[in-house]
N, C-alpha and C. Protein backbone atom coordinates (compact mmCIF):
# COMPACT_ATOMS: atom_id res chain seq x y z
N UNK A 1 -33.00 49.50 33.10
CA UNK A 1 -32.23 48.59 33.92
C UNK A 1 -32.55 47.16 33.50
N UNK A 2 -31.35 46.69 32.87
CA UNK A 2 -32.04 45.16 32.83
C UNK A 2 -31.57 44.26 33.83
N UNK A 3 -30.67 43.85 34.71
CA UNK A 3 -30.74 43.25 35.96
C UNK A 3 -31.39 43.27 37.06
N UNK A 4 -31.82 42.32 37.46
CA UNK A 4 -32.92 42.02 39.40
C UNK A 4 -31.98 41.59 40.01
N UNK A 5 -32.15 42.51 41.20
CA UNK A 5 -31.42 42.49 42.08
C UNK A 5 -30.66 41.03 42.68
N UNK A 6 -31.30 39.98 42.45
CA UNK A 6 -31.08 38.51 42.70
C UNK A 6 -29.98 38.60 41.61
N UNK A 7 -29.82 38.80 40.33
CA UNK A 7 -28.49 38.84 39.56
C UNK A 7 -27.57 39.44 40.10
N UNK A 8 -27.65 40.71 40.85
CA UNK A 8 -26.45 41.62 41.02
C UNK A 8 -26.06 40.80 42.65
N UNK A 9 -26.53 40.23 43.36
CA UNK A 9 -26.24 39.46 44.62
C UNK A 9 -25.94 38.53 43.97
N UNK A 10 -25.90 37.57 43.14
CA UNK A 10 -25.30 36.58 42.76
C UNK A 10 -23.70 36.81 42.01
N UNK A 11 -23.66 37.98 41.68
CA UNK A 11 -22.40 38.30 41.22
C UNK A 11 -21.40 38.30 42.30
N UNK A 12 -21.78 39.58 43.19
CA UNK A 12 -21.55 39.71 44.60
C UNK A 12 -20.72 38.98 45.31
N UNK A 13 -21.84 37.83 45.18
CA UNK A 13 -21.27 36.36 45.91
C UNK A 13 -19.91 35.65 45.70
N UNK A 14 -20.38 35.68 44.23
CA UNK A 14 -19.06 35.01 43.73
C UNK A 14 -18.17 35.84 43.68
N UNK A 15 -18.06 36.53 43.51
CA UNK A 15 -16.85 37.29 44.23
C UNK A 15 -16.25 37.56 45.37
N UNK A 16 -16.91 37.55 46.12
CA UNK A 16 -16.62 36.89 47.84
C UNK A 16 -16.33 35.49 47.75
N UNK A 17 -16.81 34.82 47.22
CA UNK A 17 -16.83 32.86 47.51
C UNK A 17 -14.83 33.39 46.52
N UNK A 18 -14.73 34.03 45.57
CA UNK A 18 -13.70 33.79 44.75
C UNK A 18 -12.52 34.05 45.50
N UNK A 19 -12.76 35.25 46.43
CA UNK A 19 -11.62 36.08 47.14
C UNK A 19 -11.88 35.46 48.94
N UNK A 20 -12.54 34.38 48.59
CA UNK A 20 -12.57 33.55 50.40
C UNK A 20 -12.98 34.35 51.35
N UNK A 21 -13.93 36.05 51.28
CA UNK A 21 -13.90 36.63 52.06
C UNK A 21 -15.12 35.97 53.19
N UNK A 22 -15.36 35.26 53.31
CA UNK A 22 -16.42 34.94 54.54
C UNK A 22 -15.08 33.79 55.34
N UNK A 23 -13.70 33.38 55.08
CA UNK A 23 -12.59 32.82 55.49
C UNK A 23 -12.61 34.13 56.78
N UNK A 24 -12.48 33.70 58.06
CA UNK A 24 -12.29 34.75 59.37
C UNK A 24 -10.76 35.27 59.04
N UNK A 25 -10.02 34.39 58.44
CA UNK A 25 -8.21 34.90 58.66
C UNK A 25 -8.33 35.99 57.64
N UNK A 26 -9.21 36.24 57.11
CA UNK A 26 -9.42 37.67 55.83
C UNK A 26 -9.87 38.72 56.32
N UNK A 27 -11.53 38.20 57.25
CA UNK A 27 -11.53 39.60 58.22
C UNK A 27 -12.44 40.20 56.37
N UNK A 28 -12.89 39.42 55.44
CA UNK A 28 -13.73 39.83 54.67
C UNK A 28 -15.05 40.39 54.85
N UNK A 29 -15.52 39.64 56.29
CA UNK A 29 -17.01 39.93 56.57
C UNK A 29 -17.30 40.69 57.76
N UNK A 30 -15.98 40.52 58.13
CA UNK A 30 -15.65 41.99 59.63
C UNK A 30 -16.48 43.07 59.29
N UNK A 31 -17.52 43.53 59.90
CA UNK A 31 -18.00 45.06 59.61
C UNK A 31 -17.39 46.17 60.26
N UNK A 32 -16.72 45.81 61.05
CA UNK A 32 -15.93 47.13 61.44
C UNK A 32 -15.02 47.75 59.75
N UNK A 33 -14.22 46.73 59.59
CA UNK A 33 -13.73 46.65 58.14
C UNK A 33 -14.33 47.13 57.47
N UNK A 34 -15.53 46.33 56.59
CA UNK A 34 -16.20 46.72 55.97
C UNK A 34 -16.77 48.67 55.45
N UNK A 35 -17.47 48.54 57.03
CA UNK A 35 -17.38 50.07 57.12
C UNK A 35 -16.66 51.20 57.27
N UNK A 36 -15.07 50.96 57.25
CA UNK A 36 -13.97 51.36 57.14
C UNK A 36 -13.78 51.66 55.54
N UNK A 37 -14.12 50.44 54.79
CA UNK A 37 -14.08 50.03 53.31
C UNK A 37 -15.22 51.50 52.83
N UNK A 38 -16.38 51.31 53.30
CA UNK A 38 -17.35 51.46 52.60
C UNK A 38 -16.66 53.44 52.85
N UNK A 39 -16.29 53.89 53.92
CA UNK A 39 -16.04 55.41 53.71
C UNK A 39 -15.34 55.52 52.90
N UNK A 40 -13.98 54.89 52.79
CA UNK A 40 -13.17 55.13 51.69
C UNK A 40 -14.03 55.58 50.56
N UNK A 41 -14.60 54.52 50.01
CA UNK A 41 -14.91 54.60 48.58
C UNK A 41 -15.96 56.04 48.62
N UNK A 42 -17.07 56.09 49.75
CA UNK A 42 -17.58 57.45 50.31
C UNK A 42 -16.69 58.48 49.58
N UNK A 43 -15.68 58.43 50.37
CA UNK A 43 -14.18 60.02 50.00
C UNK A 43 -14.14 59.55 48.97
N UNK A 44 -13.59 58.73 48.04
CA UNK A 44 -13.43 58.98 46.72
C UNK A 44 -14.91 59.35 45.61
N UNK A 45 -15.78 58.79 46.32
CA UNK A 45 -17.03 59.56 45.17
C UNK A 45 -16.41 61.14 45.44
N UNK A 46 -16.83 61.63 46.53
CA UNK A 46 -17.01 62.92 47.04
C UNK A 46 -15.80 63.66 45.86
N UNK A 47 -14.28 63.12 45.86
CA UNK A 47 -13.07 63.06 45.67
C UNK A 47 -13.38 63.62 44.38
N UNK A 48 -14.70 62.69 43.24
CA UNK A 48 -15.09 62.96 42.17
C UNK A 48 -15.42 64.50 41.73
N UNK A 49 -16.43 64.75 42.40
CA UNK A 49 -16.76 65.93 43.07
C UNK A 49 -16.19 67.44 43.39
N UNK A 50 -15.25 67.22 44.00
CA UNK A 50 -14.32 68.24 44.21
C UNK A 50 -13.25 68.71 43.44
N UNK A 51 -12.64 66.98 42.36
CA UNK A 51 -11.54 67.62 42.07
C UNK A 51 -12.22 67.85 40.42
N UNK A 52 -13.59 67.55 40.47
CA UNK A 52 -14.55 67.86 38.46
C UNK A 52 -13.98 66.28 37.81
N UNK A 53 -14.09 65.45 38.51
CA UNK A 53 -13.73 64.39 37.83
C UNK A 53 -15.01 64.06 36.84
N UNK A 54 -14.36 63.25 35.83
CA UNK A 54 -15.67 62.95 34.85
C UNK A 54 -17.17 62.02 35.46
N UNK A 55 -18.24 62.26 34.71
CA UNK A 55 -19.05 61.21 35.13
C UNK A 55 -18.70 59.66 35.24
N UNK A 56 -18.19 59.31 34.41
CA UNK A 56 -17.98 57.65 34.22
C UNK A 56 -17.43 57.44 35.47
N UNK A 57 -16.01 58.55 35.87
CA UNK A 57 -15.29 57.83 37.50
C UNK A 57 -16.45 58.22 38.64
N UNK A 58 -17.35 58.98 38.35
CA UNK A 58 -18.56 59.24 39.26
C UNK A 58 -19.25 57.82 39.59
N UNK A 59 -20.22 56.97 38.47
CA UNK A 59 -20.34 56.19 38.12
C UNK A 59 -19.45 54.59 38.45
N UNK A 60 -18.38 55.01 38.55
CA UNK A 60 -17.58 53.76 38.54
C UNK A 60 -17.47 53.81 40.15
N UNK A 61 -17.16 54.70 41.12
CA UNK A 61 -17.51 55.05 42.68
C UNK A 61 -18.60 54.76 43.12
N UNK A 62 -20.10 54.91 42.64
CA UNK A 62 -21.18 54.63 43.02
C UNK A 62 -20.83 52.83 42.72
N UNK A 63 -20.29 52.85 41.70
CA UNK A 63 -20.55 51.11 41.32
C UNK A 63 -19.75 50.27 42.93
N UNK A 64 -18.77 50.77 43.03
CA UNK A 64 -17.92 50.31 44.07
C UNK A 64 -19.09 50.26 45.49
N UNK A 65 -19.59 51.23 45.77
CA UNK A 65 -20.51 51.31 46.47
C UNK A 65 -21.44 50.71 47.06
N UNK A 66 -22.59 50.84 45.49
CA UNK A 66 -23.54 49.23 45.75
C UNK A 66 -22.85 48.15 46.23
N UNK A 67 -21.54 47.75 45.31
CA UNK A 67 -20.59 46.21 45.09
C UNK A 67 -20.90 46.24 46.74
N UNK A 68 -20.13 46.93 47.50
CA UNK A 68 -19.94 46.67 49.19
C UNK A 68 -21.42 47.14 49.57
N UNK A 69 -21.94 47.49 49.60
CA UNK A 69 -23.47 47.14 50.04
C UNK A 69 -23.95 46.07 49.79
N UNK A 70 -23.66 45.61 48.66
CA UNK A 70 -24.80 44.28 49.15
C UNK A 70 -23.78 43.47 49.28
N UNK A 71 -22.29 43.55 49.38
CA UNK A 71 -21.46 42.37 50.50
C UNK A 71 -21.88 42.85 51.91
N UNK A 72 -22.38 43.83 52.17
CA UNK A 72 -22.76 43.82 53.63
C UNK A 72 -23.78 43.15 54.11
N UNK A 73 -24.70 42.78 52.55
CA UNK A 73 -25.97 42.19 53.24
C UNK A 73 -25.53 41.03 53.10
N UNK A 74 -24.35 40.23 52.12
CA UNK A 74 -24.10 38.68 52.37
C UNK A 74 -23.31 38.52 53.81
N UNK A 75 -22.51 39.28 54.03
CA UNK A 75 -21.51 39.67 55.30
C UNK A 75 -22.60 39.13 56.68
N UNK A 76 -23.45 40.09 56.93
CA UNK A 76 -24.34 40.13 57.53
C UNK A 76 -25.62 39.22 57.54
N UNK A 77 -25.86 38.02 56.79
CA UNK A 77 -27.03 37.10 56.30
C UNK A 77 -28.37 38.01 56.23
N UNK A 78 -28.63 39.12 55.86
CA UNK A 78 -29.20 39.94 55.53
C UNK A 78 -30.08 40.04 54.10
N UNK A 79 -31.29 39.81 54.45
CA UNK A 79 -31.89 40.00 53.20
C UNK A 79 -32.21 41.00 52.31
N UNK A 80 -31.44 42.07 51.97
CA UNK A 80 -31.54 43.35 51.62
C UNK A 80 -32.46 43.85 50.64
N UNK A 81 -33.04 42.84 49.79
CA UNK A 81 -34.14 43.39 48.82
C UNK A 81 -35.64 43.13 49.89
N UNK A 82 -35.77 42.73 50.81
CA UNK A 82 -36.94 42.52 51.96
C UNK A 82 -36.48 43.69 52.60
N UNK A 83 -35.64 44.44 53.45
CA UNK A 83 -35.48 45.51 53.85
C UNK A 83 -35.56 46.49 52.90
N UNK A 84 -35.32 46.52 51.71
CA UNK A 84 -34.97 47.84 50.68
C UNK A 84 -36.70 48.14 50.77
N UNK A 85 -37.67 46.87 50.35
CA UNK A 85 -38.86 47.29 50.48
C UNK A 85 -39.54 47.90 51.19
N UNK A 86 -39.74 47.00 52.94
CA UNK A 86 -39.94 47.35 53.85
C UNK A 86 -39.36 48.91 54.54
N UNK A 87 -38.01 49.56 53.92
CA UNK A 87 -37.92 51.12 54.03
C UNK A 87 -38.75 51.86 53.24
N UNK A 88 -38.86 51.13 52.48
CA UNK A 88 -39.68 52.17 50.92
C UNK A 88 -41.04 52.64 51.62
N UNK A 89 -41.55 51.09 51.71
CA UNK A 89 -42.73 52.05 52.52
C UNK A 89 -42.95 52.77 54.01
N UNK A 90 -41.60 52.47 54.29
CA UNK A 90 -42.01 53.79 55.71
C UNK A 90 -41.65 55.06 55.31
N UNK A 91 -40.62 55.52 54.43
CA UNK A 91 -40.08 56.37 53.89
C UNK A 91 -41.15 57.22 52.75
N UNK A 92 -41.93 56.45 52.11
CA UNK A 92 -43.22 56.86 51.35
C UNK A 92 -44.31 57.30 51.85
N UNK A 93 -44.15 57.53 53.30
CA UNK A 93 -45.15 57.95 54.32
C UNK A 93 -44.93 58.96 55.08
N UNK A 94 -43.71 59.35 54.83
CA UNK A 94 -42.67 60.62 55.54
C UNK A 94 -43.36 61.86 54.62
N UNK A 95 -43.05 63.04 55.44
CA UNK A 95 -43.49 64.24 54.96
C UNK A 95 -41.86 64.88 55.49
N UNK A 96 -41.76 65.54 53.91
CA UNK A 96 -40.26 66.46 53.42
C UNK A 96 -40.12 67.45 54.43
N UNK A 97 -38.99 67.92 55.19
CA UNK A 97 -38.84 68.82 55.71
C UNK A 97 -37.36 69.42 54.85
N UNK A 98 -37.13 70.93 54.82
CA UNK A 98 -36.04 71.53 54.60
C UNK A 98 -35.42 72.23 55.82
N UNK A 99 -34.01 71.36 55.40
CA UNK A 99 -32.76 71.45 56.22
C UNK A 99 -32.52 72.09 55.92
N UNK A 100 -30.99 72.95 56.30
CA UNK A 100 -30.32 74.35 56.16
C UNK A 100 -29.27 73.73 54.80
N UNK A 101 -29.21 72.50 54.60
CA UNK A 101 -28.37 72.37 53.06
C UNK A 101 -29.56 71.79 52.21
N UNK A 102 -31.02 71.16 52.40
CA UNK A 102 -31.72 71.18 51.32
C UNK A 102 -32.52 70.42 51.95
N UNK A 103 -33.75 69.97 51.12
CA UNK A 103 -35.12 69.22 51.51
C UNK A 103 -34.54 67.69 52.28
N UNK A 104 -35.27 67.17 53.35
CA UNK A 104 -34.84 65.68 53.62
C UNK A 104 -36.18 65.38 54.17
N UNK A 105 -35.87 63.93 54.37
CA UNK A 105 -37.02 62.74 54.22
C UNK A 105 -36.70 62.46 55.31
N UNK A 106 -37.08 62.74 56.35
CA UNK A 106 -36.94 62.07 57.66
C UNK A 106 -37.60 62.01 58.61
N UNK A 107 -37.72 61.23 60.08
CA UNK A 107 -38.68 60.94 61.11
C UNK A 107 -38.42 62.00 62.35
N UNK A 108 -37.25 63.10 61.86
CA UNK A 108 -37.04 63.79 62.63
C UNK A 108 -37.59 65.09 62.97
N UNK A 109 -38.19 65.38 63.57
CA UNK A 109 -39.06 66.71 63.77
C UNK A 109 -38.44 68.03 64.33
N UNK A 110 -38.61 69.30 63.85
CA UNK A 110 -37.75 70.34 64.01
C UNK A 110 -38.32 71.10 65.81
């Protein structure tokens, strides 16, 4: 990986600053929206998936993905590489349980 995360939020940005989405008459930084946005692209990974689409459109869905994740953290004034950390280590402290579709990482107890 050669980009830090401070590069890929600076891209981000400008692409929001380009398309005026923090403008309210756009409704760019609406999270209801947003998270409306963000399933879509959800169904179309999945979309990948189901119908044997190639890796690259796999790839190009995840890309869409991140893109609106970290507009959620500009959306939101959200510092997302201080949270990404701060999960890491609560999540690095979790003990694996298996679910009925496969192993998960969670605070939830059976």
């Amino acid at each position: 990986m050669s980009q830090t995360y401070s590069k890929m939020l600076a891209k981000v940005q400008k692409f929001h600053d380009k398309h005026d989405f923090s403008n309210v008459k756009y409704r760019g930084h609406d999270m209801s929206y947003r998270i409306l946005l963000t399933m879509e692209e959800l169904g179309e990974l999945a979309e990948c998936f189901t119908k044997g689409k190639s890796d690259n459109e796999k790839a190009e869905e995840l890309a869409d993905l991140l893109i609106l994740i970290i507009g959620h953290s500009i959306a939101m004034d959200v510092d997302l590489e201080e949270a990404f950390n701060e999960k890491m280590k609560l999540i690095m402290e979790r003990k694996a349980i298996m679910g009925d579709f496969g192993i998960r990482v969670t605070e939830y107890k059976q």
